[in-house]
C-alpha atoms as a PDB file:
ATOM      1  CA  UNK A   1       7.662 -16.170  16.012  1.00  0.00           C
ATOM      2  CA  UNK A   2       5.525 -18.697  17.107  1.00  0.00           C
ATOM      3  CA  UNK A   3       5.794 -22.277  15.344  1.00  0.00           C
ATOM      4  CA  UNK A   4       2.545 -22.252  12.758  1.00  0.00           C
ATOM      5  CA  UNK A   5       2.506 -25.790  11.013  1.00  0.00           C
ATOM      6  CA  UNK A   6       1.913 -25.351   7.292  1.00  0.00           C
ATOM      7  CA  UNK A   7      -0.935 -27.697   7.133  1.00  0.00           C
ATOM      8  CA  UNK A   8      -2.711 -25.021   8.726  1.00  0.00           C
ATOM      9  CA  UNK A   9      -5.606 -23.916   6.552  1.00  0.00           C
ATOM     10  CA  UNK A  10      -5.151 -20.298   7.672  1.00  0.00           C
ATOM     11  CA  UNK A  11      -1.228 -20.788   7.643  1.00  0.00           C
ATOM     12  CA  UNK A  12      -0.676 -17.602   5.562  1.00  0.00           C
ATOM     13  CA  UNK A  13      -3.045 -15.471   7.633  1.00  0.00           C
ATOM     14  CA  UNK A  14      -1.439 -16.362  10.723  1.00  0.00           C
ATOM     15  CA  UNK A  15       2.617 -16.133   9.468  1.00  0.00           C
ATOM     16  CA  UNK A  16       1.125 -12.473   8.323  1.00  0.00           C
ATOM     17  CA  UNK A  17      -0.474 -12.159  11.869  1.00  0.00           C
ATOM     18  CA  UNK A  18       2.657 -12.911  13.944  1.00  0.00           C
ATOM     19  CA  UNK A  19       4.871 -10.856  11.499  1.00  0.00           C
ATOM     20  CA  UNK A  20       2.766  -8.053  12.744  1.00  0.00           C
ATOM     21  CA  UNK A  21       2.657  -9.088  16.605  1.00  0.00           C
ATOM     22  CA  UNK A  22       6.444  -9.137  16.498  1.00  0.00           C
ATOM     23  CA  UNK A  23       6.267  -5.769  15.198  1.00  0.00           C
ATOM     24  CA  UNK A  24       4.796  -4.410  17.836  1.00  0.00           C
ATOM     25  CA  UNK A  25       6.953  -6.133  20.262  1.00  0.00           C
ATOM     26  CA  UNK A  26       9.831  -4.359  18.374  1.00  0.00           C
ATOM     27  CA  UNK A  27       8.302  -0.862  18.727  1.00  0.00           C
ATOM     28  CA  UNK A  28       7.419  -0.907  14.880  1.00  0.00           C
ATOM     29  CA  UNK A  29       3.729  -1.596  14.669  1.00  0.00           C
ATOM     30  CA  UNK A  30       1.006   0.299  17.050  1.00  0.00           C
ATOM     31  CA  UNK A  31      -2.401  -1.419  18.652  1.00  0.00           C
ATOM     32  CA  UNK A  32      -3.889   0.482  15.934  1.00  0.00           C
ATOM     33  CA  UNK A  33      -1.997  -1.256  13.325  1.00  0.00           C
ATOM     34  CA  UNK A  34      -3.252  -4.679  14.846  1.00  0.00           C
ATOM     35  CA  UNK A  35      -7.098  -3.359  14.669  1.00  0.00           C
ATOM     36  CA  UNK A  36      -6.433  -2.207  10.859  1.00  0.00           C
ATOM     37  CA  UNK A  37      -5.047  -5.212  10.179  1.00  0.00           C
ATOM     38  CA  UNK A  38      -7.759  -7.561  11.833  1.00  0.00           C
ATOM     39  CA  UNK A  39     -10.686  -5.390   9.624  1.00  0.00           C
ATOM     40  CA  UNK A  40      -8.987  -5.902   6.542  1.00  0.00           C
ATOM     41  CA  UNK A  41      -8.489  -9.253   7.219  1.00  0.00           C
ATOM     42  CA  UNK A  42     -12.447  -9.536   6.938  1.00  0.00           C
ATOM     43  CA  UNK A  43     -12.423  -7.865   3.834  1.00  0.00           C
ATOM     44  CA  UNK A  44      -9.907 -10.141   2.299  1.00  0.00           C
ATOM     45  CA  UNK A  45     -12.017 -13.164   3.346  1.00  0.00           C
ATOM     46  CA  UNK A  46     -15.134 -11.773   1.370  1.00  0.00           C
ATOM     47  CA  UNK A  47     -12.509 -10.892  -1.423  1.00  0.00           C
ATOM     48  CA  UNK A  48     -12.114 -14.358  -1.460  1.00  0.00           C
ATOM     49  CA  UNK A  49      -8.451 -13.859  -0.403  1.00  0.00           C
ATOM     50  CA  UNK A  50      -7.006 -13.881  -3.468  1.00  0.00           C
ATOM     51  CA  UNK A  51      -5.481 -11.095  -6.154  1.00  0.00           C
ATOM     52  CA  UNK A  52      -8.758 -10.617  -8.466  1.00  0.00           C
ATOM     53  CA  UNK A  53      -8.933  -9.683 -12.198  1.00  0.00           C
ATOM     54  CA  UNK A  54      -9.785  -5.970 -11.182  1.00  0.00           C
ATOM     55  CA  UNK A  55      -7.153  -6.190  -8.921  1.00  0.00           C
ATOM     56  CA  UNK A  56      -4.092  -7.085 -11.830  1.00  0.00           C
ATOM     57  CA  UNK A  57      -6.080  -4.417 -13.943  1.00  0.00           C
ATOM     58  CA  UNK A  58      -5.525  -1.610 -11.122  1.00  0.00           C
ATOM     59  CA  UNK A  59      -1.899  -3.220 -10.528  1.00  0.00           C
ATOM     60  CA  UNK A  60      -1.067  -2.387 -13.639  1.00  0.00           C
ATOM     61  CA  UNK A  61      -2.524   0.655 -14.006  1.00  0.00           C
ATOM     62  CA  UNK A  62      -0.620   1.298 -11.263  1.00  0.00           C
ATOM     63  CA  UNK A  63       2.577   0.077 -12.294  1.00  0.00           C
ATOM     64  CA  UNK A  64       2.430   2.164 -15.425  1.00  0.00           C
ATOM     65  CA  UNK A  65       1.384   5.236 -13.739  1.00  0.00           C
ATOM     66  CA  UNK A  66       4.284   4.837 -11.348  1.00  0.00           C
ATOM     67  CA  UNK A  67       7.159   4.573 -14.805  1.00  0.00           C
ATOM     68  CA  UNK A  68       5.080   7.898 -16.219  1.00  0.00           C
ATOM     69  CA  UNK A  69       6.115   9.962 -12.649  1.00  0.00           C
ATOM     70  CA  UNK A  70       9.425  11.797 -12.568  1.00  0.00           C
ATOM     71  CA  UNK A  71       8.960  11.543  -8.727  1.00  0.00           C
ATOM     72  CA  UNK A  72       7.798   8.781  -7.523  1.00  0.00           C
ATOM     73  CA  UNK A  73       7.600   8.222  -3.732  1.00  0.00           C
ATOM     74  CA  UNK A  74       6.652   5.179  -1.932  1.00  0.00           C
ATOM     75  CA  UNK A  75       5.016   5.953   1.363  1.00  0.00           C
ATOM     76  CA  UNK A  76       6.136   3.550   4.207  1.00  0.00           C
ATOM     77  CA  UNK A  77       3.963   2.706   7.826  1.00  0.00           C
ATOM     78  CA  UNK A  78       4.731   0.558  10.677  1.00  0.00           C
ATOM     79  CA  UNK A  79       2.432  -2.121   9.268  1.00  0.00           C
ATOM     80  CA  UNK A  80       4.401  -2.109   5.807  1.00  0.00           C
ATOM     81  CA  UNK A  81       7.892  -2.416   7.278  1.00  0.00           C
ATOM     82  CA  UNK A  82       6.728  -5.608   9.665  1.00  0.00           C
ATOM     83  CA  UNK A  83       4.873  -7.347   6.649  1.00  0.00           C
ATOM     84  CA  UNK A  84       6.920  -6.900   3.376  1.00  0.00           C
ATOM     85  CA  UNK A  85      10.099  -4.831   3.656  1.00  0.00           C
ATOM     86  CA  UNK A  86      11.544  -6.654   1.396  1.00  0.00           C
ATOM     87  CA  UNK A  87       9.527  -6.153  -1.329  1.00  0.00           C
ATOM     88  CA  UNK A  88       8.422  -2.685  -0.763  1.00  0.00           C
ATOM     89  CA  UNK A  89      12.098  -2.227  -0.971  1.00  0.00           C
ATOM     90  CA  UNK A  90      12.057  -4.121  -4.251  1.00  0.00           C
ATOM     91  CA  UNK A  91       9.250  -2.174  -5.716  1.00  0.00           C
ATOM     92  CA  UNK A  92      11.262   1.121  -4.919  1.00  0.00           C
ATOM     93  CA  UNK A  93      14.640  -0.223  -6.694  1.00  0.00           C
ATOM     94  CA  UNK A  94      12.574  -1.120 -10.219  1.00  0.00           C
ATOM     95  CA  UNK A  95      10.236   1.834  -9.906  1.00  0.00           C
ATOM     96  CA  UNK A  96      13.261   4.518  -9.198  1.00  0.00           C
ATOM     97  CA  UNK A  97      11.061   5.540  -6.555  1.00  0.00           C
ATOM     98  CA  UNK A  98      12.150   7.107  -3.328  1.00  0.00           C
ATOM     99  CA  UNK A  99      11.083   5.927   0.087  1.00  0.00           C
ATOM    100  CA  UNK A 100       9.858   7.856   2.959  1.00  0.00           C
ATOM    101  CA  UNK A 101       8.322   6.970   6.425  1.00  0.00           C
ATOM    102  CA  UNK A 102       5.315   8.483   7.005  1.00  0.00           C
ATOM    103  CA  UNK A 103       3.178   7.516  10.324  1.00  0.00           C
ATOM    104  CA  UNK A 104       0.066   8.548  12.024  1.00  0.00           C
ATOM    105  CA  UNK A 105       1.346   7.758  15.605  1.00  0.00           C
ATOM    106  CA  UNK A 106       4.454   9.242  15.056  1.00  0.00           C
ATOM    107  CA  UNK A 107       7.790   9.319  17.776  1.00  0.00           C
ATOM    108  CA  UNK A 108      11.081   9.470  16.209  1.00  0.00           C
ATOM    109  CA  UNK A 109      12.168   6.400  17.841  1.00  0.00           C
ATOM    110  CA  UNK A 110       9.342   4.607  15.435  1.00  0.00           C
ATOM    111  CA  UNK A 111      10.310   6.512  12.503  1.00  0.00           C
ATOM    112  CA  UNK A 112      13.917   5.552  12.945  1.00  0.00           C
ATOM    113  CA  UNK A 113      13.308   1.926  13.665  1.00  0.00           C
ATOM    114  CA  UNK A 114      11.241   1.495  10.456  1.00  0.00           C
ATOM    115  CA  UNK A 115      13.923   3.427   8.567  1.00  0.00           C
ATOM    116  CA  UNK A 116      16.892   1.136  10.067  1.00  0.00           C
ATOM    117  CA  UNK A 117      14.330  -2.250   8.962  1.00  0.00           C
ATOM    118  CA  UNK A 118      14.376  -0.921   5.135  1.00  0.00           C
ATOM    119  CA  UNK A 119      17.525  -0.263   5.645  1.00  0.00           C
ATOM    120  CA  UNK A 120      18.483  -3.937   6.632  1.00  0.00           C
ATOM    121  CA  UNK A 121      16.565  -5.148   3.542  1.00  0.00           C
ATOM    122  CA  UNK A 122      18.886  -3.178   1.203  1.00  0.00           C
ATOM    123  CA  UNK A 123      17.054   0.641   1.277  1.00  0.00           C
ATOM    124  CA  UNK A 124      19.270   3.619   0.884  1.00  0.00           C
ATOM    125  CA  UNK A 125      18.285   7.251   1.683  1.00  0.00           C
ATOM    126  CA  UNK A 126      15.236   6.838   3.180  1.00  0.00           C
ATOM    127  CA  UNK A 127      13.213  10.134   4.136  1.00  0.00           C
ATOM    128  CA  UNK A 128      11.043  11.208   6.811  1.00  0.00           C
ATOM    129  CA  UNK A 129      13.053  10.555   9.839  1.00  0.00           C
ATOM    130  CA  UNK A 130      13.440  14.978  10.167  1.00  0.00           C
ATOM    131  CA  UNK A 131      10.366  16.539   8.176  1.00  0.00           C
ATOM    132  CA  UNK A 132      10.338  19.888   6.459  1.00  0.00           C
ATOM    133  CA  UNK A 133       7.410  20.406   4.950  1.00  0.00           C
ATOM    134  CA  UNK A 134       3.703  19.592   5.008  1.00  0.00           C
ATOM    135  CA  UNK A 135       0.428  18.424   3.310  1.00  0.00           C
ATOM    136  CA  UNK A 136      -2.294  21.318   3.276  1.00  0.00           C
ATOM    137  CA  UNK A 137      -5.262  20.833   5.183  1.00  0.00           C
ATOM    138  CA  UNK A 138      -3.489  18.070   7.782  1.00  0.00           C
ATOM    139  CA  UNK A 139      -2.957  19.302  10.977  1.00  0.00           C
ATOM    140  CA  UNK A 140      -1.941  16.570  12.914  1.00  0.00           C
ATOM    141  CA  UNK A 141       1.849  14.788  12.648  1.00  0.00           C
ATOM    142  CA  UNK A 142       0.288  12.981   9.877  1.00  0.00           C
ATOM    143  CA  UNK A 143       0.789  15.947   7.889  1.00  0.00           C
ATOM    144  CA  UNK A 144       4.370  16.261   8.319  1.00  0.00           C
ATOM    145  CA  UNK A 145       6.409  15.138   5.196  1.00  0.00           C
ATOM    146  CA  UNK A 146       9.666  15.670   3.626  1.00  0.00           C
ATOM    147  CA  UNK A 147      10.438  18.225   0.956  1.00  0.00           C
ATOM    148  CA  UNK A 148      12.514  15.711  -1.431  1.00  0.00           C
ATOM    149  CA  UNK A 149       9.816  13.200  -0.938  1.00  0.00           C
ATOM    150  CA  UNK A 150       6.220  13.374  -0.534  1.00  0.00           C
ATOM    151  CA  UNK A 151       6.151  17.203  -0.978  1.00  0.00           C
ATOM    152  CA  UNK A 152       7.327  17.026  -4.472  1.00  0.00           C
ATOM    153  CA  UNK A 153       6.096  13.865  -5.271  1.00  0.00           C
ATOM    154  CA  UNK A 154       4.180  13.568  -8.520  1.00  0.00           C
ATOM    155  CA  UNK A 155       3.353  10.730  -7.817  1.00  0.00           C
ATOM    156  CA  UNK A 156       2.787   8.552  -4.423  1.00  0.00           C
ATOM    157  CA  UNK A 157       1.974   5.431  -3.551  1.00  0.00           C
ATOM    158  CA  UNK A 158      -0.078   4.869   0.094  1.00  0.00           C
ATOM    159  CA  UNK A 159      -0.264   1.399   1.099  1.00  0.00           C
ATOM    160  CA  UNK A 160      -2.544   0.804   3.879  1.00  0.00           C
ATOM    161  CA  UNK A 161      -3.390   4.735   3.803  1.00  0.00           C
ATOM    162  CA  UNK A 162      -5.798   6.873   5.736  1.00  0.00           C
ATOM    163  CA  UNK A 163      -8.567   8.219   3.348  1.00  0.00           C
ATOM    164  CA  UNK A 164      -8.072  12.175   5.083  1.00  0.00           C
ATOM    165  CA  UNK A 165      -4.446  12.203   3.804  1.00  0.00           C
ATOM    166  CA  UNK A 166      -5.080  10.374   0.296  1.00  0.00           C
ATOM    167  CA  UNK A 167      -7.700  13.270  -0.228  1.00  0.00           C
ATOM    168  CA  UNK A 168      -5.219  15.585   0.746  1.00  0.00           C
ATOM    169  CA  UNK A 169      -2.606  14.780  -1.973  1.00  0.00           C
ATOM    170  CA  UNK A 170      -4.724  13.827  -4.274  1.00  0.00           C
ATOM    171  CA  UNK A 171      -6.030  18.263  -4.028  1.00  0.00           C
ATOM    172  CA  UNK A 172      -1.806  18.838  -4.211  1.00  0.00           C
ATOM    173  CA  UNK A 173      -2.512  17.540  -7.520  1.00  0.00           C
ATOM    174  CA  UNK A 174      -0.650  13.924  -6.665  1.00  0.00           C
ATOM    175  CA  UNK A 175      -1.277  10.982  -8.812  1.00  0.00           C
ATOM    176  CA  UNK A 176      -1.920   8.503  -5.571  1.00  0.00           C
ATOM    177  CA  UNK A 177      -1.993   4.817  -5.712  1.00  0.00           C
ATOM    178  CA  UNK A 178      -3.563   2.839  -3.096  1.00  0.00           C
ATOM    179  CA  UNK A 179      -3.753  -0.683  -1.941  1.00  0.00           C
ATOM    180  CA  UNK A 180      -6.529  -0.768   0.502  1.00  0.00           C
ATOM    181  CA  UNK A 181      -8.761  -4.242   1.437  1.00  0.00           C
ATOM    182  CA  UNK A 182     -12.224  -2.139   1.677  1.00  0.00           C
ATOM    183  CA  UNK A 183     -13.477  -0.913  -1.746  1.00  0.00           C
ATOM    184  CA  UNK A 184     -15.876   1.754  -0.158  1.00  0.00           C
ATOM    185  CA  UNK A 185     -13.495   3.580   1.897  1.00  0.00           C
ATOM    186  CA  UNK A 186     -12.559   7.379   1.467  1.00  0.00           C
ATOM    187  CA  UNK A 187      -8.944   6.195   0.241  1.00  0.00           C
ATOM    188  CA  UNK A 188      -9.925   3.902  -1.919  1.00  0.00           C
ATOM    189  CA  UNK A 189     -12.858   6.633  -3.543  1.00  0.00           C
ATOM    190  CA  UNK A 190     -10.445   8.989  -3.512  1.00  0.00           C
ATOM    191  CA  UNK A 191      -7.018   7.355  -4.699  1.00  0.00           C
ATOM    192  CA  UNK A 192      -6.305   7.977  -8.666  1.00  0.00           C
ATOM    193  CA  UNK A 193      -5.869   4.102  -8.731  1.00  0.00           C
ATOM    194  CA  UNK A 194      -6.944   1.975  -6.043  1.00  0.00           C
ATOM    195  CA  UNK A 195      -5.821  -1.662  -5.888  1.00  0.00           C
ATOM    196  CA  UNK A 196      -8.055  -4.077  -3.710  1.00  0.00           C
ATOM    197  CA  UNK A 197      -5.874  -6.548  -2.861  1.00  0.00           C
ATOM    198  CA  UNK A 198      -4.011  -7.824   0.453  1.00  0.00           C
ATOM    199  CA  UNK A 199      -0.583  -6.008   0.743  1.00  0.00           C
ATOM    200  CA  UNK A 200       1.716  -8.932   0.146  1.00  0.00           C
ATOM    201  CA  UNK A 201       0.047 -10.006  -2.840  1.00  0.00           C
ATOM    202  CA  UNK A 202      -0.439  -6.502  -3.747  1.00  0.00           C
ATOM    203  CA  UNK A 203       3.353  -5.594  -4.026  1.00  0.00           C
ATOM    204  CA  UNK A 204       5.094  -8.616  -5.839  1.00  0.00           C
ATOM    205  CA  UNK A 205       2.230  -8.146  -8.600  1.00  0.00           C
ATOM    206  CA  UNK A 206       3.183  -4.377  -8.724  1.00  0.00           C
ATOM    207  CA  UNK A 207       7.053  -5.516  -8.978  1.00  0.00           C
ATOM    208  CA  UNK A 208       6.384  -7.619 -11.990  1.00  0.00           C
ATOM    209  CA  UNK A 209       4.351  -4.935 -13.144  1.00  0.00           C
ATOM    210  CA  UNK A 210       6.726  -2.382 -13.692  1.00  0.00           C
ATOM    211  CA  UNK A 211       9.122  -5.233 -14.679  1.00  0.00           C
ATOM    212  CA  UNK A 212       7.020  -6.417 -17.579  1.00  0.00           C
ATOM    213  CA  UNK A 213       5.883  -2.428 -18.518  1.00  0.00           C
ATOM    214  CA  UNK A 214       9.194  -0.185 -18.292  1.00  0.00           C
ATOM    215  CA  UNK A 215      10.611   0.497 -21.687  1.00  0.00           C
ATOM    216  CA  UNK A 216       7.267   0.069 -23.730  1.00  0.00           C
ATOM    217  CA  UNK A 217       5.404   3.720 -24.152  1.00  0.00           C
ATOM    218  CA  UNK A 218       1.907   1.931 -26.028  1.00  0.00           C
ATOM    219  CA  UNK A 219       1.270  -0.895 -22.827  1.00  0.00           C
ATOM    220  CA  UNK A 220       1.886   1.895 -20.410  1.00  0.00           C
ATOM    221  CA  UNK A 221      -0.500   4.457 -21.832  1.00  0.00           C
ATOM    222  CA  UNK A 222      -2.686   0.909 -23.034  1.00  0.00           C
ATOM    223  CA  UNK A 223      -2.828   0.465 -19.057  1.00  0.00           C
ATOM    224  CA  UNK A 224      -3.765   3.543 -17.878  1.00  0.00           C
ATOM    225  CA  UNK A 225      -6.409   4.138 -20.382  1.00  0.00           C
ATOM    226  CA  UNK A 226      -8.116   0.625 -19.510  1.00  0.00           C
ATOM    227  CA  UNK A 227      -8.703   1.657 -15.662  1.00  0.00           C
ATOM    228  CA  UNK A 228     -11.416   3.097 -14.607  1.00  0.00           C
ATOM    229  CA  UNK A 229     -11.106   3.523 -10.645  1.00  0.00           C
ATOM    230  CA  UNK A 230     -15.156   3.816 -10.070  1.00  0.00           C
ATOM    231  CA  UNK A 231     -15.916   1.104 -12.263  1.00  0.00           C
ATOM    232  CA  UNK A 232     -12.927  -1.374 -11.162  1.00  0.00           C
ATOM    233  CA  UNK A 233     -14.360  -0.680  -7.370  1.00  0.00           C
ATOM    234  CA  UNK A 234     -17.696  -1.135  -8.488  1.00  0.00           C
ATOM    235  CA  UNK A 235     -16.873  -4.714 -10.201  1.00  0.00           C
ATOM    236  CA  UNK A 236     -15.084  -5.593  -7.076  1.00  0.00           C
ATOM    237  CA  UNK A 237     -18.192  -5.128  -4.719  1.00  0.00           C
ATOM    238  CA  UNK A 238     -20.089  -7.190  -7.134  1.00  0.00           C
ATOM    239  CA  UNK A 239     -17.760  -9.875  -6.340  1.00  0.00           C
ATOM    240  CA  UNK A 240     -17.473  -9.851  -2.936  1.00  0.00           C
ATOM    241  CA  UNK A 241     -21.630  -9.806  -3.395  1.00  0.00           C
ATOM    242  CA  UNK A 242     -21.731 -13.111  -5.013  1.00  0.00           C
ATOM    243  CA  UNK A 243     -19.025 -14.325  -2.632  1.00  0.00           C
ATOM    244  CA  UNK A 244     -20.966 -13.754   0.138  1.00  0.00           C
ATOM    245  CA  UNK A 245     -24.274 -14.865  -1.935  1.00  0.00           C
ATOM    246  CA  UNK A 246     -22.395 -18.108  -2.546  1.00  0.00           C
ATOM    247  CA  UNK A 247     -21.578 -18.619   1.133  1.00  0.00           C
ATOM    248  CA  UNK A 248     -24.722 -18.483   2.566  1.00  0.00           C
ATOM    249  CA  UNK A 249     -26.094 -20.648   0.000  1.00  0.00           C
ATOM    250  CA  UNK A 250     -24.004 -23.157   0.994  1.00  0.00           C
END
């Protein structure tokens, strides 16, 4: 990785950047990874790059939704597995949730190099490496999923997530949970509960989450009932508004 001094002013941007170009070196992460990345990049800077009140709110909607499922799955990419593996790891530990590759440019050699990366950061079982099943309505690879895991999944979580397959689950009747920079994309209109936040912020807040939630019934069902996915994405476009109002007034 290439030596970024920490008195950078876009230090974190750029660790996150090479984390991904290393990725791609590897064989994890695809050019179309990179271009994701770069557009939600933008986003984040008109977000104001930080984790927002609506964001926590949806976090812990999220996190409560997540202790509610009886089978949770956690939905892994090449851009996840370069950026946090570690935590997404984490998140599946304290949720109980099972983890399964799932990739839109799909080889096995991909699909078994992401698997053998969770697998370094402490993983066990991971799916998707030898589908069995598939989502309705999908007909490319990006359809293919694993009976024990996304198939019969209650409920999923699709970080960095392409709206065609979010709508998909969400019709198998999946509770879906999203973490998605762009508040007016189809996944994050379409995800149950969509979380607008950058990924690595996103999944340590969802950790502590579930931490702070499991065992207590009221703040779970408290959490749920406080969300309201339109409204939360609607507040969140008002502040990237007055973000950008404030900006140009400068």
């Amino acid at each position: 990785m290439t030596e970024i001094p920490k008195s950078h002013p876009r230090y974190a941007s750029l660790v996150l950047r090479e984390r991904l170009v290393e990725g791609y070196r590897a064989g994890v992460v695809v050019p179309q990874g990179l271009i994701a990345h770069g557009r939600g990049e933008m986003f984040d800077y008109v977000l104001g790059e930080r984790t927002t009140t609506e964001a926590r709110t949806a976090s812990r909607a999220a996190a409560a939704m997540f202790l509610k499922a009886k089978r949770p799955v956690i939905s892994v990419n090449g851009n996840v597995a370069a950026l946090c593996p570690k935590d997404v790891v984490r998140l599946s530990k304290v949720s109980e949730s099972k983890m399964e590759v799932s990739l839109f440019h799909r080889t096995d050699l991909r699909v078994s190099k992401i698997k053998a990366i969770l697998e370094k950061n402490g993983a066990k079982d991971v799916l998707g490496f030898l589908p069995d099943a598939r989502i309705p309505g999908l007909e490319h690879m990006r359809g293919l999923c694993s009976k024990e895991g996304i198939c019969s999944a209650d409920a999923v979580l699709v970080p960095l997530e392409d709206g065609d397959r979010t709508e998909a689950l969400v019709k198998m009747g999946k509770k879906v949970i999203a973490i998605d920079l762009n508040p007016m994309s189809r996944t994050s209109r379409a995800a149950t509960v969509t979380i607008v936040d950058e990924l690595t912020r996103a999944i340590p807040e969802l950790i502590k989450n579930v931490e702070d939630l499991e065992g207590d019934p009221k703040a779970i069902k408290l959490a749920i009932e406080r969300y309201d996915r339109d409204e939360n994405l609607s507040q969140t476009m008002k502040r990237m508004a007055e973000n950008l109002e404030g900006l140009s007034s400068e």
